[in-house]
Protein backbone atom coordinates (compact mmCIF):
# COMPACT_ATOMS: atom_id res chain seq x y z
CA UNK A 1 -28.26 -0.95 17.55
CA UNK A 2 -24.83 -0.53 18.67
CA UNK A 3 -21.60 -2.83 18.74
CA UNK A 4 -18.56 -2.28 20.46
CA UNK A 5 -16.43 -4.15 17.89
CA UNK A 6 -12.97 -5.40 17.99
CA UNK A 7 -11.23 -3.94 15.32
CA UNK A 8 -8.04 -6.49 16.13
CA UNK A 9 -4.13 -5.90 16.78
CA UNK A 10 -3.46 -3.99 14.02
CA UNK A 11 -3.15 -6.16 10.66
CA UNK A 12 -6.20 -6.10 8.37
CA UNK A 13 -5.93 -9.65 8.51
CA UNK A 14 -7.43 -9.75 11.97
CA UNK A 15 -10.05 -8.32 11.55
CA UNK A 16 -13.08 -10.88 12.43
CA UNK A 17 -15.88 -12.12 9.57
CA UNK A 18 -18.72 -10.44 11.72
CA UNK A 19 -16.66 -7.15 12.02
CA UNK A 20 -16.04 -6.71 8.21
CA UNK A 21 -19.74 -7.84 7.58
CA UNK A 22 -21.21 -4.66 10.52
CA UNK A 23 -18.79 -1.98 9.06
CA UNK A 24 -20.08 -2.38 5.27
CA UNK A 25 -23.59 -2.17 6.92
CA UNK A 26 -22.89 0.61 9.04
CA UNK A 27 -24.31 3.91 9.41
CA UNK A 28 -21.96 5.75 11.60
CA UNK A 29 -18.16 4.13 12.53
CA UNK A 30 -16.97 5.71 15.64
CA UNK A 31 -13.57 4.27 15.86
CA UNK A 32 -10.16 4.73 17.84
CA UNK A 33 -6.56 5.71 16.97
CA UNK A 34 -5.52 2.55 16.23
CA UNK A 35 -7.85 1.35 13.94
CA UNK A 36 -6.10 0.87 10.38
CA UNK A 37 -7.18 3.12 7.48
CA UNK A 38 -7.90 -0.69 5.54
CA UNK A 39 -10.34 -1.46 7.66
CA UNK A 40 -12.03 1.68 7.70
CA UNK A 41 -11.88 1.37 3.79
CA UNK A 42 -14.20 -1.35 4.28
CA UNK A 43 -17.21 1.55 4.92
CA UNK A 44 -17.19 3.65 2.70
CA UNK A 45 -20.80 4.72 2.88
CA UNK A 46 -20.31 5.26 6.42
CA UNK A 47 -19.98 8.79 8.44
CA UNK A 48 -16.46 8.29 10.28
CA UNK A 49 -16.33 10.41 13.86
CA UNK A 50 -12.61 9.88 14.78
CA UNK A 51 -12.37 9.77 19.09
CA UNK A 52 -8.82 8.29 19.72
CA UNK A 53 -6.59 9.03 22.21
CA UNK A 54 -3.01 9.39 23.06
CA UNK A 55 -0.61 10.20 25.80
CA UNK A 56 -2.24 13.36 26.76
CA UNK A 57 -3.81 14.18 23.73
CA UNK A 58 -7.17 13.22 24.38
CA UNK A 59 -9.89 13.88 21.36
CA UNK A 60 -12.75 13.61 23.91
CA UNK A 61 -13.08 12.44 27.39
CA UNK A 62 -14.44 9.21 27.81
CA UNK A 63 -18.08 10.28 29.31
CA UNK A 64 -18.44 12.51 25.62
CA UNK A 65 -18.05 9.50 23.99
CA UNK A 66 -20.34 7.49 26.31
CA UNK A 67 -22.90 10.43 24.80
CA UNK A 68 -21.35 10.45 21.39
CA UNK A 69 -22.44 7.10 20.83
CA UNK A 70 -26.21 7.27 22.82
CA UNK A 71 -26.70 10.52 20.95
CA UNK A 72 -25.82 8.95 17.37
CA UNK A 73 -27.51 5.48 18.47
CA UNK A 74 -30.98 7.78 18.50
CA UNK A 75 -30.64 8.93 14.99
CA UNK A 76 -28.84 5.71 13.17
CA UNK A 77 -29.96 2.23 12.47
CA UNK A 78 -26.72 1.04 13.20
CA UNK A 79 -23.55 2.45 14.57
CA UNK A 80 -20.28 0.97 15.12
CA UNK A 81 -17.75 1.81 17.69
CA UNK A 82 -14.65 0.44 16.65
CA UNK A 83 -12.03 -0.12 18.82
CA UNK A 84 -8.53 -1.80 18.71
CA UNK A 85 -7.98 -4.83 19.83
CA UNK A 86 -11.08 -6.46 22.46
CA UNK A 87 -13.21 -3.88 23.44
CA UNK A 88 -13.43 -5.69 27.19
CA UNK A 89 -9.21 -6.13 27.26
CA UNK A 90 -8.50 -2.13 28.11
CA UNK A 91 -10.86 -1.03 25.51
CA UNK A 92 -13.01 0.32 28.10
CA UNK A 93 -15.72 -1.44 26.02
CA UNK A 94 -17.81 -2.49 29.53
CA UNK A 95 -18.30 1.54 30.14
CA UNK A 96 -19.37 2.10 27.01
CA UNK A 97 -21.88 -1.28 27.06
CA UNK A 98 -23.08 -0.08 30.80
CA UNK A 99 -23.96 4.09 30.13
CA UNK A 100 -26.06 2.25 26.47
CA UNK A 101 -28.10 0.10 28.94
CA UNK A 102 -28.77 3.06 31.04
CA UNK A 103 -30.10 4.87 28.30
CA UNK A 104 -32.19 1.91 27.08
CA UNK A 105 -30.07 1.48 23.92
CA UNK A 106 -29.34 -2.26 22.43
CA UNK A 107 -25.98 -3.01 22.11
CA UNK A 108 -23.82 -6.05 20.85
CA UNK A 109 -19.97 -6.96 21.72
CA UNK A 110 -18.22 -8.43 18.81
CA UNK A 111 -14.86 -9.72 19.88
CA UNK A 112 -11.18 -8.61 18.85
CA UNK A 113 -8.04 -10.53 18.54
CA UNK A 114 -6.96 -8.81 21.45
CA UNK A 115 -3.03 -7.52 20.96
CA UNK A 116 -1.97 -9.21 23.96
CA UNK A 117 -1.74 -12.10 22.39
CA UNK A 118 -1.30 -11.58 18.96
CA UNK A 119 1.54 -8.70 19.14
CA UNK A 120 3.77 -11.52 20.82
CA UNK A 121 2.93 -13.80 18.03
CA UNK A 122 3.84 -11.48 15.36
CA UNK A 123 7.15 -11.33 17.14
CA UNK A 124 7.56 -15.61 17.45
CA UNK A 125 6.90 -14.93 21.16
CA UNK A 126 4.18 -17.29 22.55
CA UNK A 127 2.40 -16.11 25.61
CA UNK A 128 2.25 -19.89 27.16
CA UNK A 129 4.93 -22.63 25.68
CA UNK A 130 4.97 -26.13 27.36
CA UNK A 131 7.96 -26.71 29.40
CA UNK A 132 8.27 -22.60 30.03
CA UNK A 133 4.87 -20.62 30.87
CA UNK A 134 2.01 -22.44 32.20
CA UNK A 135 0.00 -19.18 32.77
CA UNK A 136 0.02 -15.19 31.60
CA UNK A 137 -1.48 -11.96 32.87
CA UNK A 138 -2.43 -9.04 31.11
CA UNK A 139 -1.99 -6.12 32.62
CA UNK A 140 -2.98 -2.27 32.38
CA UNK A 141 0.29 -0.41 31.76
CA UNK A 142 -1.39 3.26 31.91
CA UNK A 143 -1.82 3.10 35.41
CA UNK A 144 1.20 4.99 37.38
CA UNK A 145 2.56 2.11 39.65
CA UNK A 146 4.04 4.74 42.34
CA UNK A 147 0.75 6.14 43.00
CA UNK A 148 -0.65 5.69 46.36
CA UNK A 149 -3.60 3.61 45.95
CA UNK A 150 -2.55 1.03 42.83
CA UNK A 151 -5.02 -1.39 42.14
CA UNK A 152 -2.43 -3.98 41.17
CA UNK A 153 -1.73 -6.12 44.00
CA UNK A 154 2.63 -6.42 42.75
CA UNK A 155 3.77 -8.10 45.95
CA UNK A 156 1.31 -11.14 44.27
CA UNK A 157 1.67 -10.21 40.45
CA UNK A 158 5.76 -9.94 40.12
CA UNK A 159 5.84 -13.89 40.50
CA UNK A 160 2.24 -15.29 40.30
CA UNK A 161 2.55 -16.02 36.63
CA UNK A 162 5.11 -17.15 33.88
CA UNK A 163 4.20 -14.32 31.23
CA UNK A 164 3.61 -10.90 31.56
CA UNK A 165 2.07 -8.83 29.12
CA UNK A 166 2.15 -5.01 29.80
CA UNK A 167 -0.29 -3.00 27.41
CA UNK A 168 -0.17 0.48 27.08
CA UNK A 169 2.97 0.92 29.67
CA UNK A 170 5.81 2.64 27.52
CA UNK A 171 5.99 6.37 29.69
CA UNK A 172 5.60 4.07 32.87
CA UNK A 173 8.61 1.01 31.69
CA UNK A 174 11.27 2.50 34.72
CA UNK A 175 8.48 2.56 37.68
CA UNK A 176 6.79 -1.04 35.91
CA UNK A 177 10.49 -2.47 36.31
CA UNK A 178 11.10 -1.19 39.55
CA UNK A 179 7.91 -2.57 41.08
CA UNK A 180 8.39 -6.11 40.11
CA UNK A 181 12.22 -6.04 40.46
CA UNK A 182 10.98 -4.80 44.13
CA UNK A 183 8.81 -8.14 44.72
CA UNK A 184 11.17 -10.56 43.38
CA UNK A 185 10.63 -11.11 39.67
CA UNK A 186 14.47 -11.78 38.64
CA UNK A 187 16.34 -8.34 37.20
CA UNK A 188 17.61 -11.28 34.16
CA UNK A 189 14.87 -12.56 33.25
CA UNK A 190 13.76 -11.89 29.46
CA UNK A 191 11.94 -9.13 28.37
CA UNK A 192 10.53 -7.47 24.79
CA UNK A 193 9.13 -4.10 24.08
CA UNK A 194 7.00 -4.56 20.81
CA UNK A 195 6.16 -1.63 18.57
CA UNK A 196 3.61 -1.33 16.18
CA UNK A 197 3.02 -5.52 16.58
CA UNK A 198 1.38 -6.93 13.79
CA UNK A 199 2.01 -4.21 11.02
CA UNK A 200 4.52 -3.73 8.71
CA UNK A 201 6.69 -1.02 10.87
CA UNK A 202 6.83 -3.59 13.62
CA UNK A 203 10.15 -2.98 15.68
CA UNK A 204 11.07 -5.83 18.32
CA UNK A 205 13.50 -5.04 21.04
CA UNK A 206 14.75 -7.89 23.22
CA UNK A 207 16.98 -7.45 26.00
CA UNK A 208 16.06 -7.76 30.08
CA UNK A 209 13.94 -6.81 32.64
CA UNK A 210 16.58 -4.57 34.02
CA UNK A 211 17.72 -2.96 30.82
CA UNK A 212 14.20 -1.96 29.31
CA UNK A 213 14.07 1.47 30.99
CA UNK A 214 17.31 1.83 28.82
CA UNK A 215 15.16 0.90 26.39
CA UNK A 216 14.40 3.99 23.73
CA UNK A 217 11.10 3.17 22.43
CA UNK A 218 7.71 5.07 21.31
CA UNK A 219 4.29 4.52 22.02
CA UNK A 220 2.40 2.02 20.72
CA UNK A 221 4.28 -0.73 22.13
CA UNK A 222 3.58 -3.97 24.62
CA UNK A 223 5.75 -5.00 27.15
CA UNK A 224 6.49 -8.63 27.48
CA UNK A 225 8.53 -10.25 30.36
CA UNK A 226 8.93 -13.74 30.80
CA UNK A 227 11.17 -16.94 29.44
CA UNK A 228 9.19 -17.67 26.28
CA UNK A 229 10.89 -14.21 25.01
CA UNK A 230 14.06 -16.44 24.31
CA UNK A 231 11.77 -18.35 21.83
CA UNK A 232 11.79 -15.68 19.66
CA UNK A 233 15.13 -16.15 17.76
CA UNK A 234 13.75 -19.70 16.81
CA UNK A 235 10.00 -18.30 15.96
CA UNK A 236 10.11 -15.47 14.18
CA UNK A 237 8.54 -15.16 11.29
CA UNK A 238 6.45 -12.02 10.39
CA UNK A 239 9.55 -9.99 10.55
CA UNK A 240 12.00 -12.07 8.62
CA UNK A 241 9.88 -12.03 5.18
CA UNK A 242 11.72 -10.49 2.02
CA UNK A 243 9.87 -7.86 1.67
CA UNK A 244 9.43 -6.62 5.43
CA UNK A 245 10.34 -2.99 6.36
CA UNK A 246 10.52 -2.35 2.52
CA UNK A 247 8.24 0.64 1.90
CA UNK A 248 6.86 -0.28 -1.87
CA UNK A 249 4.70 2.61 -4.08
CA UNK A 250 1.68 0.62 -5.89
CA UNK A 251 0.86 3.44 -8.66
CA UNK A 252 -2.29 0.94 -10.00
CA UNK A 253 -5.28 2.17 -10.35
CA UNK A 254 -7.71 2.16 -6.94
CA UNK A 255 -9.59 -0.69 -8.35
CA UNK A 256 -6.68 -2.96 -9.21
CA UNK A 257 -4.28 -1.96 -6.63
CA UNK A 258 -5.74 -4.77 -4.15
CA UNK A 259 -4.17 -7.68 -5.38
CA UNK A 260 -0.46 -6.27 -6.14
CA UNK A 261 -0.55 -4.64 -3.06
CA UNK A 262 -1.73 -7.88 -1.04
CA UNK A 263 0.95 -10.51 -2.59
CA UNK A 264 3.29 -7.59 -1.77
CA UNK A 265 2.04 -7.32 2.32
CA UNK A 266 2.25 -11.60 2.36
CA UNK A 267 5.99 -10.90 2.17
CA UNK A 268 6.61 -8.01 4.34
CA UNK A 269 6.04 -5.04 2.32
CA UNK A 270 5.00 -1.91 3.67
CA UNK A 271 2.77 -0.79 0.78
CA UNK A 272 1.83 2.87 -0.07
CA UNK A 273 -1.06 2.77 -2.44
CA UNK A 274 -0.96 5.92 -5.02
CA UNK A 275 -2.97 5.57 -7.50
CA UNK A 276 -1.85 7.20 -11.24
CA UNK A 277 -5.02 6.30 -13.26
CA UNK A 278 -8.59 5.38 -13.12
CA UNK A 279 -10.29 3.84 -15.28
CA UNK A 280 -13.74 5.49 -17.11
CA UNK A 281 -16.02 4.86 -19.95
CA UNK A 282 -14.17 6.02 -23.71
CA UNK A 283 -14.71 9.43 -24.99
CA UNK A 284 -17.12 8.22 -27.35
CA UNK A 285 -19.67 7.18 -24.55
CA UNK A 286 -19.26 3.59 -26.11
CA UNK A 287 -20.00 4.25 -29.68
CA UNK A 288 -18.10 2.34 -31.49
CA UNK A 289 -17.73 -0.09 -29.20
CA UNK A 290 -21.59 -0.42 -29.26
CA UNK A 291 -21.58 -0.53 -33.05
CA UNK A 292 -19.35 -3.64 -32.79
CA UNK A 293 -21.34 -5.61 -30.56
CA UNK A 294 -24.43 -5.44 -32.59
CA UNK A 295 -22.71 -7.71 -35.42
CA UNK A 296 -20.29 -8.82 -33.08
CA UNK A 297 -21.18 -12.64 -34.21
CA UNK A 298 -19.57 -11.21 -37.74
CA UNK A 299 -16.30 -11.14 -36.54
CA UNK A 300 -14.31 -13.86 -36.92
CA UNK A 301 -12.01 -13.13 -33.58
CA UNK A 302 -11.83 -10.60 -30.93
CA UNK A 303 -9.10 -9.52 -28.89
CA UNK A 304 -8.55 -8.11 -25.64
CA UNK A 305 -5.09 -6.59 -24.69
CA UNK A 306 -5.88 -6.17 -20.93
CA UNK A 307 -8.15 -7.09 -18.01
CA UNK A 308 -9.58 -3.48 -17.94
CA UNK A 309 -10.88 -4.23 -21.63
CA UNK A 310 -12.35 -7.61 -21.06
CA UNK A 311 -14.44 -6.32 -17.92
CA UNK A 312 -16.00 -3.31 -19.89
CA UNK A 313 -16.65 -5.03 -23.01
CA UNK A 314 -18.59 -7.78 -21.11
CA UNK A 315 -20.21 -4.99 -19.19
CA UNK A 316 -21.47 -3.20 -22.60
CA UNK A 317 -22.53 -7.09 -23.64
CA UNK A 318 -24.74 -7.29 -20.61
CA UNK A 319 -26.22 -4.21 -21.79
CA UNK A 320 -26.86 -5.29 -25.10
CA UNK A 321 -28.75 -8.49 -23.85
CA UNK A 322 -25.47 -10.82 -24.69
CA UNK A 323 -23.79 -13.36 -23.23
CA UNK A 324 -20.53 -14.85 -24.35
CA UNK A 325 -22.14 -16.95 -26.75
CA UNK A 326 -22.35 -13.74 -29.28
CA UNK A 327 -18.33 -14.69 -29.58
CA UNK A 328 -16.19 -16.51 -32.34
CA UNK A 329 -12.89 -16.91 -31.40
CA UNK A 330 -11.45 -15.07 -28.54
CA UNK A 331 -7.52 -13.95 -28.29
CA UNK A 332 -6.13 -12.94 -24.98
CA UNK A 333 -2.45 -10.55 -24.92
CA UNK A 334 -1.50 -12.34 -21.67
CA UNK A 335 -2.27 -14.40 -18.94
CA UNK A 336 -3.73 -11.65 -16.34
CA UNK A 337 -6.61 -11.21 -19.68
CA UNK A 338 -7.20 -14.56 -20.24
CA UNK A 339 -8.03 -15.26 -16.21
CA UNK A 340 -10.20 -12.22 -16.50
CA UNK A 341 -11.79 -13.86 -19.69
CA UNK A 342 -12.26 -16.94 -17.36
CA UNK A 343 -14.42 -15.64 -14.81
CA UNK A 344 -17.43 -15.08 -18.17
CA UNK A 345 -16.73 -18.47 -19.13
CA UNK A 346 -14.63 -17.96 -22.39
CA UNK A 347 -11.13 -19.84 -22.21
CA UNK A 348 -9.03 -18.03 -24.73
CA UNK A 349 -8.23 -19.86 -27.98
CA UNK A 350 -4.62 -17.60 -28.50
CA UNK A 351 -2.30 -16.11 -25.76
CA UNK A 352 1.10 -15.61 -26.94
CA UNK A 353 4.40 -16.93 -24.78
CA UNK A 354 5.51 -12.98 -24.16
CA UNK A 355 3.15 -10.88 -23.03
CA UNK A 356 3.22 -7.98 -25.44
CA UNK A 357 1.46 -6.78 -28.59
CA UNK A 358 4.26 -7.88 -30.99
CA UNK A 359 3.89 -11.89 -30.17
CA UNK A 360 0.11 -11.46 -29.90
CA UNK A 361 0.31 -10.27 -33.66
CA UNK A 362 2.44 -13.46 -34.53
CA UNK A 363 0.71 -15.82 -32.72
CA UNK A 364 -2.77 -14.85 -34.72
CA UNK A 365 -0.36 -14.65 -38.14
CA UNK A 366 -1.67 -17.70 -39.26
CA UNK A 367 -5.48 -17.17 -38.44
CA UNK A 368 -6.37 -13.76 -39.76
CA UNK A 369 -5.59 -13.76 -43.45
CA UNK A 370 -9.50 -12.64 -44.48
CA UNK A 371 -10.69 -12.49 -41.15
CA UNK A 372 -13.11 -9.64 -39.71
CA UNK A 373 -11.02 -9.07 -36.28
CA UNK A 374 -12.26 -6.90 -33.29
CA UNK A 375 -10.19 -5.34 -31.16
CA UNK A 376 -11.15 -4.32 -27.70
CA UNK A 377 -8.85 -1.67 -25.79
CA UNK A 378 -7.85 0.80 -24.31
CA UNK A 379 -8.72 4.56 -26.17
CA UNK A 380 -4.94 5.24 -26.63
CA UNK A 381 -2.83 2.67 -26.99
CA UNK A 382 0.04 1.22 -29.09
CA UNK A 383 -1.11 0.74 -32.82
CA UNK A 384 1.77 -2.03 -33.42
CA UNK A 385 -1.16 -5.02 -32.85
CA UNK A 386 -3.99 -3.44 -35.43
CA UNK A 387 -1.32 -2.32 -38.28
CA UNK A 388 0.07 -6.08 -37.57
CA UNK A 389 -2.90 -7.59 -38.60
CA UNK A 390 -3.88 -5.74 -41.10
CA UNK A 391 -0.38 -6.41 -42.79
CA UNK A 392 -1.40 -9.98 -42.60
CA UNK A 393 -4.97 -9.39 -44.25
CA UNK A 394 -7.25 -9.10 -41.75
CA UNK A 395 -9.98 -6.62 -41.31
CA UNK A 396 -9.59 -4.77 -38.29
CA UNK A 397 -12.22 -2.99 -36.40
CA UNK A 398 -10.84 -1.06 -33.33
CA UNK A 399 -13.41 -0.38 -30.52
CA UNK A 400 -12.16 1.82 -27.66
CA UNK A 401 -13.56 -0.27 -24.22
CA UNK A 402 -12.30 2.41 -21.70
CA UNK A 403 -9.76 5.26 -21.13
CA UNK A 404 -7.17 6.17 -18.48
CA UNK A 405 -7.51 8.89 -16.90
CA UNK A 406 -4.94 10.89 -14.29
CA UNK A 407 -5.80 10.16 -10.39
CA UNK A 408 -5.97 13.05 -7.97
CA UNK A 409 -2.31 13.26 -6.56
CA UNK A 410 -1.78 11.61 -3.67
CA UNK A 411 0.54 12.78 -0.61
CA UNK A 412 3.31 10.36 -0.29
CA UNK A 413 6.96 11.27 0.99
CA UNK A 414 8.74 9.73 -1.85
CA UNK A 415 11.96 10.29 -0.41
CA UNK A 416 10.98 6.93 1.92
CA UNK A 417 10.12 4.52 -0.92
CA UNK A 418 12.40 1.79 -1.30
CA UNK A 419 10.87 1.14 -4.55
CA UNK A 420 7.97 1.78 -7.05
CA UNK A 421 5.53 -0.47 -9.15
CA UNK A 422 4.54 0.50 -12.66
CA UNK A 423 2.19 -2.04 -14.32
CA UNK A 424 1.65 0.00 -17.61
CA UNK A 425 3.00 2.66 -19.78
CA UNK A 426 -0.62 4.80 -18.91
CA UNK A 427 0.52 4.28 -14.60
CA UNK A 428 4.02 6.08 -15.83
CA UNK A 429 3.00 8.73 -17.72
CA UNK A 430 0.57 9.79 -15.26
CA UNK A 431 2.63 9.50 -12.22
CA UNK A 432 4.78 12.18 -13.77
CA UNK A 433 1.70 13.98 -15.05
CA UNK A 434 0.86 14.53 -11.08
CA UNK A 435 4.13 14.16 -9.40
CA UNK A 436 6.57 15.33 -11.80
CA UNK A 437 9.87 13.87 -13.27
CA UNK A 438 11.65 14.48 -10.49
CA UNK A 439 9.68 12.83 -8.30
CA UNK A 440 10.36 9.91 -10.24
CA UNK A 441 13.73 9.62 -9.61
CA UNK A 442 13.52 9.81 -6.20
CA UNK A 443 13.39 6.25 -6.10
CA UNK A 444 14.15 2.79 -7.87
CA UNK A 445 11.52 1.66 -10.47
CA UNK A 446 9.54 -1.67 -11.14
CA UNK A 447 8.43 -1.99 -14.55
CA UNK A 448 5.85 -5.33 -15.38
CA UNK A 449 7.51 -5.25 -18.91
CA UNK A 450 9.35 -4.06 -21.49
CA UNK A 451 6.41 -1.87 -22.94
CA UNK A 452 6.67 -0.39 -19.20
CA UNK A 453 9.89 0.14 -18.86
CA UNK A 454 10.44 1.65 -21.96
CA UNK A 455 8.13 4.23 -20.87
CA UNK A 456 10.19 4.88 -17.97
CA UNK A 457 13.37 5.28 -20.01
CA UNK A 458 11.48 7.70 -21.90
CA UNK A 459 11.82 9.91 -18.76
CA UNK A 460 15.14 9.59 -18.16
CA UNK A 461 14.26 6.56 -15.84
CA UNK A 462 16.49 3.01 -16.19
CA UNK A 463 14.43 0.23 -14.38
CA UNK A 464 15.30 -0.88 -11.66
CA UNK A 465 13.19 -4.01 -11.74
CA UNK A 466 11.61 -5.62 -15.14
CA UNK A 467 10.17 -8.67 -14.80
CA UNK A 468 10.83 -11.64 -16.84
CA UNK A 469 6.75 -12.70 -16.87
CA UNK A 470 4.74 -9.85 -17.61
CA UNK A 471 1.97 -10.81 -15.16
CA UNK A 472 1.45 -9.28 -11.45
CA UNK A 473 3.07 -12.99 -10.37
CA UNK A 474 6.02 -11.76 -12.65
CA UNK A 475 6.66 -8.60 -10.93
CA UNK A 476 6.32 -9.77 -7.32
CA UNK A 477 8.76 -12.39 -8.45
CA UNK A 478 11.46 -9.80 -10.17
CA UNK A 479 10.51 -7.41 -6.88
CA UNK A 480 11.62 -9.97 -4.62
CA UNK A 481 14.47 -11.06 -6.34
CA UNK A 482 15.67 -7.68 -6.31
CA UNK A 483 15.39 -7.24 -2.04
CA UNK A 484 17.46 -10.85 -2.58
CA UNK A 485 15.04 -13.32 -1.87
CA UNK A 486 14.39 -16.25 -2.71
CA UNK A 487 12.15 -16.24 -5.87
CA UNK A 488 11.63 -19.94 -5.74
């Protein structure tokens, strides 16, 4: 089976249910230049054949892709061609669906939110507005309007509708202009040239039909001409958020980078994922940690100082036949923990005000005097909690959960980050482990705490940014604050 699938205008967000739920399944993803590495993230199992095409830089011609995708229909279960946008608006997805049906192949057309529309949104420009556009076209912008034989009728099209929506038209804009200036659409009337619509480079150029050929703009962009343009100083939205334009380094690890990075993208943020860590079973293959949990019901509380710890020590309990029952009293270092401690069912019966090992050690003062206390962590990590307790009598069993270890360096031009997110000490250290010091200073720093930032300072770094909550929350807050928004 094949399906021509709308891969949308450009924001993940876009992308359609069905669409998400065919790329995990896919075998093969044949997709076009437009199509956002996010959503080809979302197959990662899949072979990727890249066919896009650009002004005069062609990958293959359309009938080799016509045969690409009968050719890998024959040997796959299920292959996707992707394809920004709606495959049937300029997608050239009806070629495609005829030369499969010559060839006997089955073939399915999933939608797109086609970026006629939703470019102009992005921008606060409606396509139809009571009052100001009753009707739109959508029309091919490739085509060379001074060419002999144009099939666009302009005499009819310059004035037949209230919205225009170009697609594809920026190395035609003067001879576009001309032709409907030439059969009466108004040299005033509004116009937009959109760039990159719906992501977070979008650039939005308003001025009028006349002036757009003075217009210095680069492909991708959509051509808008109509009245509802003036509604975009009272509309706009996507590109007024705090964070837009502001290009932000997430150093979290792969696995945790989603969330920061997506309450980052809700306000604007152009987000460069580079992963400093991952996290992997301890050196000890468990060992200790395995030891614990086979009189874990001996221990009078156990600790977790961070999300990583509670998800591998409940993975290791799963192993071991145990549920959360097998715990006493459960302590969490901060809110982020205690959420993760959540989703198993435990609701943690300590988490300290400040988020740090010092007031998890005071809040548990008055529990652990003759207490067996486990302690689930990181393998390296600050001994300040442990000696705390044990100053206060407990017994304390440390049993290493997981370790850090350094990511594979990513290639980032950090002379274009506005700013960078730490979230631990461990995201530090190894950013400079595969970047270098200097590479650090390139740009401002956000620490999540004081632990954090410390780090930072250890490298000749001030932060920038510490936030006052030492949560993810915390440091979007102190992030945004900093770009002067509103935190509220």
């Amino acid at each position: 089976m094949v399906y021509l699938v709308g891969a949308g205008a450009g924001d993940v967000g876009l992308l359609t249910c069905k669409a998400a739920e065919l790329l995990r399944a896919a075998d093969v993803v044949i997709y076009d230049r437009l199509a956002d590495d996010a959503i080809l993230n979302l197959c990662p199992r899949a072979k990727k054949i890249y066919v896009g095409k650009a002004a005069g830089r062609h990958t293959l011609k359309q009938s080799e892709i016509n045969q690409l995708l009968v050719d890998t229909a024959r040997q796959n279960e299920i292959v996707v061609r992707l394809k920004g946008g709606d495959p049937f608006v300029f997608g050239r997805g009806g070629e495609e669906a005829l030369y499969l049906r010559e060839n006997n192949l089955p073939f399915e057309i999933v939608p797109g939110v086609t970026s006629a529309v939703a470019v102009p949104a992005y921008a606060g420009i409606p396509v139809t507005h009571r009052g100001i556009a009753a009707s739109f076209a959508v029309v091919t912008g490739h085509e060379d309007p001074s060419k002999p034989e144009s099939s666009i009728n302009w005499s009819k099209l310059a004035t037949a509708v209230d919205t225009l929506i170009f697609l594809m038209g920026v190395a035609n804009l003067p001879q576009i202009v001309a032709k409907l200036i030439e059969h009466g659409r108004s040299p005033e009337t509004p116009a937009a040239l959109i760039r990159w619509g719906t992501k977070p480079t979008q650039e939005v150029f308003v001025t009028t039909l006349a002036e757009v050929p003075n217009v210095k703009v680069q492909p991708p962009a959509i051509f808008v001409v109509g009245d509802v343009v003036n509604l975009r100083e009272q509309l706009k939205w996507f590109d007024v958020r705090p964070l837009f334009g502001k290009k932000i380094l997430v150093t979290r690890a792969r696995a945790q980078a989603s969330k920061l990075s997506a309450k980052l993208q809700a306000l604007g943020a152009n987000v460069i994922e580079c992963p400093t860590i991952k996290i992997a079973p301890p050196s000890d293959e468990f060992r200790q940690l395995d030891a614990a949990i086979k009189i874990l019901r001996e221990f009078d509380w156990t600790i977790f100082t961070s999300a990583n710890g509670v998800e591998q020590f409940f993975a290791r309990l799963k192993v071991h036949g145990l549920d959360a029952r097998a715990l006493n009293k459960v302590a969490a270092i901060g809110s982020a923990t205690a959420e993760k401690l959540s989703t198993f069912g435990i609701v943690a019966d300590v988490v300290p005000k400040n988020f740090v090992a010092e007031s998890l050690a005071d809040a548990l003062k008055p529990f652990v005097d003759g207490k067996k206390v486990l302690i689930a962590r990181a393998e390296i990590a600050r001994d300040v909690l442990p000696d705390a307790l044990k100053s206060f009598g407990a017994d304390v069993t440390v049993a290493p959960a997981y370790k850090t270890l350094s990511e594979s360096p990513a290639h980032v031009d950090f002379d274009a980050i506005d700013l960078a997110t730490f979230t631990s000490s461990s995201t530090v250290e190894n950013f400079v482990a595969a970047h270098g010091v200097d590479a650090l200073k390139k740009f401002p720093s956000a620490a999540i705490g004081t632990i954090t930032a410390r780090t930072l300072k250890n490298f000749g770094v001030e932060a920038a940014v510490v936030a006052d909550e030492f949560t993810i929350d915390g440091l979007v807050a102190a992030v945004k604050k900093f770009f002067g928004g509103d935190v509220t």
